[in-house]
Protein backbone atom coordinates (compact mmCIF):
# COMPACT_ATOMS: atom_id res chain seq x y z
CA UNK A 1 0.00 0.00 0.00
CA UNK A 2 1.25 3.56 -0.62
CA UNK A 3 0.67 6.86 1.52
CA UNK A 4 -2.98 7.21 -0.45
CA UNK A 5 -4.21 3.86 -0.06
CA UNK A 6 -3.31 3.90 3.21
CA UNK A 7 -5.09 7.26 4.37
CA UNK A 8 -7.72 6.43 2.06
CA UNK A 9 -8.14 3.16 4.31
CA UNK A 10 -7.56 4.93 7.63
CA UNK A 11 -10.55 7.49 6.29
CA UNK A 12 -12.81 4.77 5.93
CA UNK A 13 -11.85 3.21 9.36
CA UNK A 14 -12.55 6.70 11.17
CA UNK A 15 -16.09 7.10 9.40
CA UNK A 16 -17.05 3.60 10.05
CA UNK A 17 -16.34 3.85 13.65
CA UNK A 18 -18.08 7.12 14.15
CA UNK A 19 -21.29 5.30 14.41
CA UNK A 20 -20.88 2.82 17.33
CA UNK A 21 -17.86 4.92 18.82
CA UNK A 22 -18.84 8.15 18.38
CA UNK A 23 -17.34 11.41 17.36
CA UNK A 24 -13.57 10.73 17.62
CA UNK A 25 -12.83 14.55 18.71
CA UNK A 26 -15.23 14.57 21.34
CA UNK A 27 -13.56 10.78 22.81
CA UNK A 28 -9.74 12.39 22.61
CA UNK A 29 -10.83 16.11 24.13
CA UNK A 30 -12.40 13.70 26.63
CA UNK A 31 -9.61 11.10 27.18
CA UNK A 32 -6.85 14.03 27.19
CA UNK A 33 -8.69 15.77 29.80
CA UNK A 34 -9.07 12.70 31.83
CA UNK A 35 -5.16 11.93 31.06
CA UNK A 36 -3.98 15.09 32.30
CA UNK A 37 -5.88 14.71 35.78
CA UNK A 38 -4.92 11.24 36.22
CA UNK A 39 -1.33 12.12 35.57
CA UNK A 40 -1.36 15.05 38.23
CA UNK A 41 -1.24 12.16 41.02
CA UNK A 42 -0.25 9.28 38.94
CA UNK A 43 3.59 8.27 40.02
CA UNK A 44 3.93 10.80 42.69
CA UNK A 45 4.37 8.31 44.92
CA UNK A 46 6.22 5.38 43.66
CA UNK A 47 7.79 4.57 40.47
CA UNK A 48 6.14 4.36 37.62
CA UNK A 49 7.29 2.21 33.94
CA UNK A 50 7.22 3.84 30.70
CA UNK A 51 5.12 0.67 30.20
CA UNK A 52 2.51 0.83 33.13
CA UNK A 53 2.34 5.07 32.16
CA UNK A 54 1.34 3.62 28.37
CA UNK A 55 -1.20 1.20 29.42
CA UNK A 56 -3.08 3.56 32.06
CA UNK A 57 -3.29 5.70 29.23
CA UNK A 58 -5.10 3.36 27.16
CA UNK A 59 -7.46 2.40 30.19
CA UNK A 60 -8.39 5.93 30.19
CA UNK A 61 -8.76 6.02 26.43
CA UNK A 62 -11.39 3.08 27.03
CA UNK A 63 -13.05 4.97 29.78
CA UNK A 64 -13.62 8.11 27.57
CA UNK A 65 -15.10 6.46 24.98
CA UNK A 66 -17.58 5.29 27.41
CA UNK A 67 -18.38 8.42 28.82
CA UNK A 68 -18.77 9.34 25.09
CA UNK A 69 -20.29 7.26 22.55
CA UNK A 70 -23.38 6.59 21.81
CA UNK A 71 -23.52 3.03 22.57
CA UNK A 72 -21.58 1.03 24.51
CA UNK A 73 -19.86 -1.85 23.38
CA UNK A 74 -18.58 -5.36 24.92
CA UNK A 75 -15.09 -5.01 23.65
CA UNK A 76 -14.03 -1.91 25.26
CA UNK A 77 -14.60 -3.28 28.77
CA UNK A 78 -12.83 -5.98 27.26
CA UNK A 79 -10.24 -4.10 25.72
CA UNK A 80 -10.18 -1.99 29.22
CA UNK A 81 -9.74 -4.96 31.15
CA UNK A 82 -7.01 -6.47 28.86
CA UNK A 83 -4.82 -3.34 29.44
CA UNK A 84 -5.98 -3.05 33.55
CA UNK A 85 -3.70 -6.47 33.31
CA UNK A 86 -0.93 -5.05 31.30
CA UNK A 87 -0.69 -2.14 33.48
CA UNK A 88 -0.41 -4.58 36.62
CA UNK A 89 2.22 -6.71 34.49
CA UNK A 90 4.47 -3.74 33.98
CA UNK A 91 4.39 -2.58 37.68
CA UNK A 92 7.15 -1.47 39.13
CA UNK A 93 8.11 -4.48 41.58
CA UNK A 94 8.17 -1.99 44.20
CA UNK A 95 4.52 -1.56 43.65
CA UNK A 96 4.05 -5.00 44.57
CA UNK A 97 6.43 -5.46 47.06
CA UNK A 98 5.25 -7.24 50.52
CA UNK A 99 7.97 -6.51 52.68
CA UNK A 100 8.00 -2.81 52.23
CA UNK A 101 3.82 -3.41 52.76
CA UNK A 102 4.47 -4.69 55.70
CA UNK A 103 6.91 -2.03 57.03
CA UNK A 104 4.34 0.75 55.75
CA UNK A 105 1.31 -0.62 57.73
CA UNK A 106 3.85 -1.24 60.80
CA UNK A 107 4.78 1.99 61.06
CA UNK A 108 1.42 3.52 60.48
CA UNK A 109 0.30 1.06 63.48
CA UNK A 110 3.57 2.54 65.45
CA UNK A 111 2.09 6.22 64.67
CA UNK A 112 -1.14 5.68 65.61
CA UNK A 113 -0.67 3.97 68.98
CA UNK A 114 2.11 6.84 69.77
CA UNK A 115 -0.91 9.27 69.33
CA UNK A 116 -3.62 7.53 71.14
């Protein structure tokens, strides 16, 4: 395919897609806006992979287009859920990590028994 065929292609994609989906401005204004407040907190606290970052983006892209379209279809809560687990794959292992869970929720215990 050449540079025509394949806009002509991606054109076609884009219109068919505006019917079940909705209009595709009106999902990114939505998902950017949603983006941008989810990554005021997101990795404040703890690492955060290139990876995970890329997947919670597409979550949100999911989300939008449910607060958007005009129908809702199964495959982007499937599509959601699919990159919920890719997110959770590409986790920092600090996000995960038991020990330092542990030490958090002792110390937190610690603090609140100091102040009683």
């Amino acid at each position: 395919m050449n540079h025509s065929e394949i806009l002509k292609a991606s054109s076609k994609i884009i219109d068919d897609r505006n019917l079940p989906y909705g209009d595709p401005m009106v999902n990114h204004t939505c998902a950017g806006e949603l983006k941008e407040v989810f990554h005021r907190y997101f990795g404040k606290h703890r690492i955060v992979s290139n990876a995970e970052r890329a997947a919670m983006d597409n979550v949100i892209t999911k989300i939008a287009r449910i607060a958007t379209g005009p129908v809702v279809r199964e495959d982007t809560y499937i599509d959601g859920a699919a990159y919920f687990a890719i997110a959770g794959s590409a986790a920092s292992p600090v996000s995960f990590d038991a020990e330092l869970e542990d030490t958090l929720i002792r110390r937190m215990s610690e603090d609140v028994s100091t102040n009683s």
